[in-house]
Protein backbone atom coordinates (compact mmCIF):
# COMPACT_ATOMS: atom_id res chain seq x y z
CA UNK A 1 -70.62 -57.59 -92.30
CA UNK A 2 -73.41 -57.10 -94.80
CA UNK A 3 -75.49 -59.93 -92.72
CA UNK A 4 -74.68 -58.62 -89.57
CA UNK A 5 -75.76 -54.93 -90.57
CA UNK A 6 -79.43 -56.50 -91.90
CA UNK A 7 -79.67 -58.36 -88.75
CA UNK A 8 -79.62 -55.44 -86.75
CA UNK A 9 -81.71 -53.14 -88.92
CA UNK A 10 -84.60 -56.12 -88.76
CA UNK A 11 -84.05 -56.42 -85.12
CA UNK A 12 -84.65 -52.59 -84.86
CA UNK A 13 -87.48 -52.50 -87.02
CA UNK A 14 -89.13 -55.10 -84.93
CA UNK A 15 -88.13 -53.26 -81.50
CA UNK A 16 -89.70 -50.05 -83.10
CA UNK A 17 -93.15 -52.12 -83.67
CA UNK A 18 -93.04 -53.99 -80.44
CA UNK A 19 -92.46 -51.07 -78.49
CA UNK A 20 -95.22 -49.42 -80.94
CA UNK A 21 -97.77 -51.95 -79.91
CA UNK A 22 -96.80 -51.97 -76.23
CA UNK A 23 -97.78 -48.25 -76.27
CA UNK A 24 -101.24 -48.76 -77.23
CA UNK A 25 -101.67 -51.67 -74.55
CA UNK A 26 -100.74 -49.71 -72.06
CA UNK A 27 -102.65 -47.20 -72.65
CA UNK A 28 -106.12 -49.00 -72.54
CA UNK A 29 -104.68 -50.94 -69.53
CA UNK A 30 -104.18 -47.13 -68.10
CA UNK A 31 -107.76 -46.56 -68.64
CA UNK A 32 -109.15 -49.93 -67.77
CA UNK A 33 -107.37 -49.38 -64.77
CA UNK A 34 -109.04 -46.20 -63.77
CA UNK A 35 -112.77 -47.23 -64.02
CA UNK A 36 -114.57 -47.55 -60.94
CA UNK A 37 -115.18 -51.10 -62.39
CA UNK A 38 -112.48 -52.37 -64.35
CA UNK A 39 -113.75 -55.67 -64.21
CA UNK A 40 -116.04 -54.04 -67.11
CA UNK A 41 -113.37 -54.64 -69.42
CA UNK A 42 -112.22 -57.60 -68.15
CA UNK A 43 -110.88 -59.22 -71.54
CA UNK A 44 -108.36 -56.48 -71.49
CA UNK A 45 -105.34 -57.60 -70.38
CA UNK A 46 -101.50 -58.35 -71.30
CA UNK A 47 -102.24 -61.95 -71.77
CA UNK A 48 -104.31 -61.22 -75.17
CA UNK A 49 -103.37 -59.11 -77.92
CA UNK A 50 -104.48 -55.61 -78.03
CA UNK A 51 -106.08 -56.41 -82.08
CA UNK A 52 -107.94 -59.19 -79.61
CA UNK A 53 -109.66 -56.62 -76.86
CA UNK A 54 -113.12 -56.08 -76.48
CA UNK A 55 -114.55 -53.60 -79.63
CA UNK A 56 -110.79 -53.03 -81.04
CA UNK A 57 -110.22 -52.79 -84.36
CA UNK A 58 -106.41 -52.83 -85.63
CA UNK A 59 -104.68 -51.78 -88.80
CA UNK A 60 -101.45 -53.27 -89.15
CA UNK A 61 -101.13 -53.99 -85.78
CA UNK A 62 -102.08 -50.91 -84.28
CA UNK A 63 -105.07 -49.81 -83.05
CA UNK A 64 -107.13 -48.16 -85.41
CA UNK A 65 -110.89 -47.88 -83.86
CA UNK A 66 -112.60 -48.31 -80.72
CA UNK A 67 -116.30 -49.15 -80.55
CA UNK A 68 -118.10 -49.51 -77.34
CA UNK A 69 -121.77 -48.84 -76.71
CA UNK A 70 -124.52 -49.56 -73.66
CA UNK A 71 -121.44 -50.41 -70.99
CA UNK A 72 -121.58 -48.66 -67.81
CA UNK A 73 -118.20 -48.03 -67.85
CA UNK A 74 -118.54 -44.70 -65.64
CA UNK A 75 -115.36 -43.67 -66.95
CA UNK A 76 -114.61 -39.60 -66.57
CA UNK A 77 -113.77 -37.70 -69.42
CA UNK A 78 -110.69 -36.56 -68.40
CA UNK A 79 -108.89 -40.44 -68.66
CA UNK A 80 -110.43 -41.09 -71.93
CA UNK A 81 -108.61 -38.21 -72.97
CA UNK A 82 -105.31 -38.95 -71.42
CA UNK A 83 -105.41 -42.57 -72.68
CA UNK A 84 -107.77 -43.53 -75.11
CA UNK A 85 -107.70 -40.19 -77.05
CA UNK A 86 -103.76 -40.95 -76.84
CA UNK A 87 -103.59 -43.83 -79.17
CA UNK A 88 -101.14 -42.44 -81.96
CA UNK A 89 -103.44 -44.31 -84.67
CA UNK A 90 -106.80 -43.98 -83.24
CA UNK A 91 -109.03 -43.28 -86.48
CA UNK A 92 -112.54 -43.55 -84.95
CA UNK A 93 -113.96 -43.86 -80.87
CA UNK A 94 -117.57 -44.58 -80.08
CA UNK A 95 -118.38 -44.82 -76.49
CA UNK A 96 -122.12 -44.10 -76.82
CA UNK A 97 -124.49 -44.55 -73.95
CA UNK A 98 -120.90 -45.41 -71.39
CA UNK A 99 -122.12 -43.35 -68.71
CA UNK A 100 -119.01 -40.96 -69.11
CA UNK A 101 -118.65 -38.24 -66.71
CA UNK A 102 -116.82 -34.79 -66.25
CA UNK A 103 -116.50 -31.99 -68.54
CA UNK A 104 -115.33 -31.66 -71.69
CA UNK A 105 -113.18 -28.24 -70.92
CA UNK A 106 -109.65 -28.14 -71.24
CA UNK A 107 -108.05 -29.35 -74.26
CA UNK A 108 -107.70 -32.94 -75.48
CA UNK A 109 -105.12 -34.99 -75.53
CA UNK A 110 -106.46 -35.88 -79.20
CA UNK A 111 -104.72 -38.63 -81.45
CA UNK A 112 -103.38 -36.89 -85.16
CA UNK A 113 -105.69 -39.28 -87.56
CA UNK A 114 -108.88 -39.09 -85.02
CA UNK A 115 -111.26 -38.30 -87.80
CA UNK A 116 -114.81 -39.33 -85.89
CA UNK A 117 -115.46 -39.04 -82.21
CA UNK A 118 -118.78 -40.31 -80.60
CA UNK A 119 -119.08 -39.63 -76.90
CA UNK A 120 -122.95 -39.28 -76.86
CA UNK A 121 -125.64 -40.38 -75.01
CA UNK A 122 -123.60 -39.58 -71.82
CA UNK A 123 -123.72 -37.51 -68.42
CA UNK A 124 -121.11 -35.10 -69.93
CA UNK A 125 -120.74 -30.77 -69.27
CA UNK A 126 -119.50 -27.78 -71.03
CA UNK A 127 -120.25 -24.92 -72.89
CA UNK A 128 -120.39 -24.55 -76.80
CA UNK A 129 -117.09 -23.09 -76.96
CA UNK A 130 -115.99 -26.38 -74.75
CA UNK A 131 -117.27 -28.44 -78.07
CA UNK A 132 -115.72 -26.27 -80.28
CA UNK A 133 -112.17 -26.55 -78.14
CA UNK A 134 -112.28 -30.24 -78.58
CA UNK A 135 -112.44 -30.42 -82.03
CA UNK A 136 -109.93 -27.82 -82.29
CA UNK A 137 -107.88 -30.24 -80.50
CA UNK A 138 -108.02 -32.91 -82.67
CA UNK A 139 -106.63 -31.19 -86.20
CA UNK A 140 -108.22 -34.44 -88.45
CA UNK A 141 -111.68 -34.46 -86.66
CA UNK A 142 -114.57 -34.76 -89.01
CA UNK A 143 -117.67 -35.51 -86.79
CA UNK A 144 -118.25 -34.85 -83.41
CA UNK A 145 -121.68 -36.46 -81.92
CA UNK A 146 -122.34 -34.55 -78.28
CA UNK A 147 -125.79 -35.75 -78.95
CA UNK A 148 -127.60 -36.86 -75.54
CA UNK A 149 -125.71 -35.01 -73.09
CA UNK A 150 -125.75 -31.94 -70.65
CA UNK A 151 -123.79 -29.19 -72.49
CA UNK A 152 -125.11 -25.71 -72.15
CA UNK A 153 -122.96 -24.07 -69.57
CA UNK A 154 -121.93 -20.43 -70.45
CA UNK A 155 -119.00 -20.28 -72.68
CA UNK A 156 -115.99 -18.00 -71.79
CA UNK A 157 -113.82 -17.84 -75.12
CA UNK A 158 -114.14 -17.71 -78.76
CA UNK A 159 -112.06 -20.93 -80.05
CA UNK A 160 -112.91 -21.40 -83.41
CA UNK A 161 -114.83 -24.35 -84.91
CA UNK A 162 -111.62 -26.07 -86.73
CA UNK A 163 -111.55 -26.22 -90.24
CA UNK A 164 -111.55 -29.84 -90.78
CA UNK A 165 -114.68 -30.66 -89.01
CA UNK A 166 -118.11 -31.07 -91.38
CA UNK A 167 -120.76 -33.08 -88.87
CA UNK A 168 -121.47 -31.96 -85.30
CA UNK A 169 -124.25 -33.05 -83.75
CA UNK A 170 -125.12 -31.43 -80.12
CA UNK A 171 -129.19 -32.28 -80.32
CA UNK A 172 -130.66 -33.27 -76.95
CA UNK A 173 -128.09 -31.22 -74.70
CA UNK A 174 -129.20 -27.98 -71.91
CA UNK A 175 -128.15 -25.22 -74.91
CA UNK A 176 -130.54 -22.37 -73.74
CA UNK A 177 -129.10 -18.70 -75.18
CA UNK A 178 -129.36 -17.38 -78.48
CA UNK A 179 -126.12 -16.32 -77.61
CA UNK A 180 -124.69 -19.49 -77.99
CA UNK A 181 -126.72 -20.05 -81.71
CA UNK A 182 -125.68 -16.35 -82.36
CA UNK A 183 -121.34 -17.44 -81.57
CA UNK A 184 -121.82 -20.72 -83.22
CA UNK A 185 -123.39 -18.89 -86.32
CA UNK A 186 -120.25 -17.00 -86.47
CA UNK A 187 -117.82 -19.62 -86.09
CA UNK A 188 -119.46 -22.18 -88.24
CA UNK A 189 -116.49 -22.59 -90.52
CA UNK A 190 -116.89 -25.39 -93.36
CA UNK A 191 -119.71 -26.91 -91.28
CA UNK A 192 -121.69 -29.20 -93.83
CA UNK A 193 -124.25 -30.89 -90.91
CA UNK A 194 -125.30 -28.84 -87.69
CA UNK A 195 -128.00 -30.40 -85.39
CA UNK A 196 -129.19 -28.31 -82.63
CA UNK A 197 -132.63 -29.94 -81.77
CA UNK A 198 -134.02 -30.46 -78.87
CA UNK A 199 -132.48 -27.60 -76.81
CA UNK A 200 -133.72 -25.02 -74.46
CA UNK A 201 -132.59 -21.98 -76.83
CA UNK A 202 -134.72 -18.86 -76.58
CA UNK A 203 -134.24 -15.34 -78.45
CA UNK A 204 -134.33 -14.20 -81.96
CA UNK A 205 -133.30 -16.14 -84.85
CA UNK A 206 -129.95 -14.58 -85.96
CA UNK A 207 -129.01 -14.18 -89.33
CA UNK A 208 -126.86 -16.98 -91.01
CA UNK A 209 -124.15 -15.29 -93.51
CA UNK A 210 -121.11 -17.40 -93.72
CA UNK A 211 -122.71 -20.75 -94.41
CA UNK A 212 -121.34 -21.67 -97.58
CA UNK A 213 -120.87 -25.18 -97.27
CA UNK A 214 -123.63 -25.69 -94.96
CA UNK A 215 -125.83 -28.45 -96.24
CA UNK A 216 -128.12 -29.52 -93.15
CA UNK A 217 -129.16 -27.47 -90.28
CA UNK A 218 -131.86 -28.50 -87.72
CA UNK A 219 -132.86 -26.33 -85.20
CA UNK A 220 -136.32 -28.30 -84.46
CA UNK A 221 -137.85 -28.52 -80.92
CA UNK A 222 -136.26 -24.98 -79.30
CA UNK A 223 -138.01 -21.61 -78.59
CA UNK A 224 -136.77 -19.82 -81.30
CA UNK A 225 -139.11 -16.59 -82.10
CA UNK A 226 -139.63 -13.94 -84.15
CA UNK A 227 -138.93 -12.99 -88.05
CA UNK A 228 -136.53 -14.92 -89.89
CA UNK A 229 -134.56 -12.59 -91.41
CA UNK A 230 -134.36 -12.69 -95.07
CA UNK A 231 -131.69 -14.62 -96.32
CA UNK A 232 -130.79 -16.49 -93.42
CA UNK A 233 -130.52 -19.88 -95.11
CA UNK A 234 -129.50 -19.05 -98.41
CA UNK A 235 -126.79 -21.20 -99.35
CA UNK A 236 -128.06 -23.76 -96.77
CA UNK A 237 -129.71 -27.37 -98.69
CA UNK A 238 -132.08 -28.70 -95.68
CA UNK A 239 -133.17 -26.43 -92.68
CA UNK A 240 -135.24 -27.63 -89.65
CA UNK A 241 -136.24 -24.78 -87.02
């Protein structure tokens, strides 16, 4: 009885990892599957392991980290979401200079241990609020590059920055309002690196007051004008305007 008992607990335990490992093929043959090109990825598939796909890195068997960079994949934003942001023990995603497309409204479908997410050097919209929405929706995200992209379109709410998030780059993007510096100056949260360079924001520098952990903030290459009102980067370590 005793054998018979441990044969079925191992033969559960190795359903439960199967079926775990299935999950994460499937869904990066989901999103292979929906690229104009799938043939892009064409060393994805169920005849290799998923530890074995192009720029997958595994822990334990699962995958951990997905790297892939200068691949016209001309994926939209919306599937990466879906599927790759799925992946129950996604840790990292880079998919820098992809071609991605879409917006980045609407909440994520945003893995618990995500922790760094790299989507720049794309052809992807939204607001400010849009950015701040995403990495609200992933509740371990530490750094969120946007770099390289075309966000700047009015925002309509006032989701908070979320707590866990330190780096977010959103340098090179269409950001043109010092209404949007003026919100993000009031959301910044525990914010330790904020890179706003090379916008297209005009206006008034606003006054910077809850910036405690604020260690690096570039503003470079904008049309910022006006006083700087005393103050405004006390607290802050490095500041670029």
């Amino acid at each position: 009885m005793v054998t018979r008992a441990l044969f079925c607990f191992l033969y559960i335990l190795l359903f439960c990892a199967l079926s775990a490992k299935a999950g994460d093929v499937d869904l990066l043959i989901s999103f292979k599957n929906r690229l104009p090109n799938p043939n892009m990825l064409s060393d994805w598939n169920h005849m290799r392991g998923v530890c074995q796909f192009r720029g997958v890195t595994c822990k334990n068997g699962h995958v951990s980290s997905l790297m892939i960079r200068g691949r016209p994949l001309k994926a939209d934003f919306s599937s990466v979401s879906a599927y790759v942001l799925s992946l129950p023990n996604l840790e990292t995603l880079t998919l820098h200079s992809t071609n991605l497309t879409g917006s980045i409204s609407g909440s994520a479908n945003c893995a618990v241990r995500l922790k760094e997410l790299d989507i720049s050097s794309n052809n992807l919209r939204g607001s400010v609020s849009d950015a701040a929405s995403l990495a609200a929706s992933c509740p371990s995200l530490q750094s969120l590059n946007l770099s390289h992209n075309s966000i700047g379109w009015p925002f309509y709410n006032s989701s908070p920055i979320h707590p866990q998030l330190k780096i977010l780059d959103m340098s090179y993007n269409k950001i043109a309002t010092d209404k949007d510096l003026q919100w993000l100056f009031s959301k910044i949260g525990l914010l330790q690196h904020l890179d706003l360079s090379n916008n297209y924001i005009q206006g008034n520098m606003p006054r910077l007051t809850n910036c405690t952990s604020l260690q690096q903030l570039d503003l470079s290459a904008n049309q910022l004008f006006g006083t700087i009102p005393a103050g405004t980067f006390s607290g802050t370590l490095g500041a670029s305007i």
